[in-house]
Protein backbone atom coordinates (compact mmCIF):
# COMPACT_ATOMS: atom_id res chain seq x y z
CA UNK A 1 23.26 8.67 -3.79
CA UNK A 2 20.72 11.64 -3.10
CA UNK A 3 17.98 10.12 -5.51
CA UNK A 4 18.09 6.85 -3.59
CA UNK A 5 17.99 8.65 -0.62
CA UNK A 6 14.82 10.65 -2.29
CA UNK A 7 13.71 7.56 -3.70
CA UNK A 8 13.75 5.88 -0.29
CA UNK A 9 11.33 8.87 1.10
CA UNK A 10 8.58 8.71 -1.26
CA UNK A 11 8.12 4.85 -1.33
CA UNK A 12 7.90 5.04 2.87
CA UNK A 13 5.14 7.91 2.33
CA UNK A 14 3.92 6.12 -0.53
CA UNK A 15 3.29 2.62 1.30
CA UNK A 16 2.22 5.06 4.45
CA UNK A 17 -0.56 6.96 2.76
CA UNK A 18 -1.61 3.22 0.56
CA UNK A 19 -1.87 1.53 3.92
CA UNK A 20 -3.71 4.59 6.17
CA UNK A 21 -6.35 4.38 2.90
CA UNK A 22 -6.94 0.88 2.11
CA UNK A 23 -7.35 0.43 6.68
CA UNK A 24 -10.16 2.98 5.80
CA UNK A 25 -11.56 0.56 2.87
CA UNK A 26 -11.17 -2.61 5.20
CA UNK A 27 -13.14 -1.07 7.95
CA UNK A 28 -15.60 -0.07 5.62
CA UNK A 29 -16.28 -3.36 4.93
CA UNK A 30 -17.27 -4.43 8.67
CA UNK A 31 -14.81 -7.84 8.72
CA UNK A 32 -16.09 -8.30 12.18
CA UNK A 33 -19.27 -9.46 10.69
CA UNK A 34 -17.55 -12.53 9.66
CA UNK A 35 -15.49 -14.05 12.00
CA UNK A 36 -17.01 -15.76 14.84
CA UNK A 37 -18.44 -13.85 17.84
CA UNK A 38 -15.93 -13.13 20.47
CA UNK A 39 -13.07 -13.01 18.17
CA UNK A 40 -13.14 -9.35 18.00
CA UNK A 41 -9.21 -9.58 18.47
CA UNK A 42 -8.87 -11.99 15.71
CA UNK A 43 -10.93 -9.85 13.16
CA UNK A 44 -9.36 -7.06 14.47
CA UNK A 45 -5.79 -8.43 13.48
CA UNK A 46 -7.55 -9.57 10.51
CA UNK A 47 -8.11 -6.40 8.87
CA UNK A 48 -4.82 -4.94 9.99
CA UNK A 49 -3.27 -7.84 8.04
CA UNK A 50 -5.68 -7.52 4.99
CA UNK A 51 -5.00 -3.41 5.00
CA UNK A 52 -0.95 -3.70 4.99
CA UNK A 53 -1.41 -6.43 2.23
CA UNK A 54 -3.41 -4.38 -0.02
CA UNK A 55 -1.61 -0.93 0.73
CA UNK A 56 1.54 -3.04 -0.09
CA UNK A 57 0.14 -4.05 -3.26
CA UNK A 58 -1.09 -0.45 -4.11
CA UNK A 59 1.79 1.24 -2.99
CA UNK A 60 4.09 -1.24 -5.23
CA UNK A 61 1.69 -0.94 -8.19
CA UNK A 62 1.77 2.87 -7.80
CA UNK A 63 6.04 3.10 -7.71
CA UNK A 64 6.54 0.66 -10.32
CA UNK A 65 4.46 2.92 -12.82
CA UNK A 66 6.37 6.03 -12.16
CA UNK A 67 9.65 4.25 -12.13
CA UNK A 68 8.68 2.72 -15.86
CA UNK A 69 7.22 5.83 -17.25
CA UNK A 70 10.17 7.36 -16.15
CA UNK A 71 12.27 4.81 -17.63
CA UNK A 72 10.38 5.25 -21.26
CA UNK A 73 11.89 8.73 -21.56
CA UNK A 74 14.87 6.78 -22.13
CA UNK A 75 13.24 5.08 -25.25
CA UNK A 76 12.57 8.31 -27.05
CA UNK A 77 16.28 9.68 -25.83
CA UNK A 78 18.96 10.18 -28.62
């Protein structure tokens, strides 16, 4: 029950930290310029969308390679 509980943690900091960085990388990229003027709302929601979609993506790419190279130490286990 603890590692799920420990398990639990890091994927909340992990999608956290994936999110705060790729919001960073959206704004970098000035979305604003592309939506119509006077939809600074819309672009605004835009690039919160786009940044919890990536950091989603990243964070799940991120946990699913530590839980598989964790799980090949199983394959080389007697």
């Amino acid at each position: 029950m603890k590692n799920l509980g420990i398990h639990a943690v890091v994927s909340l900091i992990t999608y956290l930290l994936t999110c705060g960085l790729s919001f960073k990388a959206v704004m970098a990229l000035h979305v604003e310029k592309y939506v119509r003027k006077g939809h600074v709302f819309e672009a605004q929601v835009l690039a919160l969308f786009l940044a919890i979609a990536l950091g989603f993506l990243v964070g799940q790419f991120l946990l699913t390679l530590v839980d598989q190279s964790q799980a090949l130490l199983y394959l080389f286990k007697d």
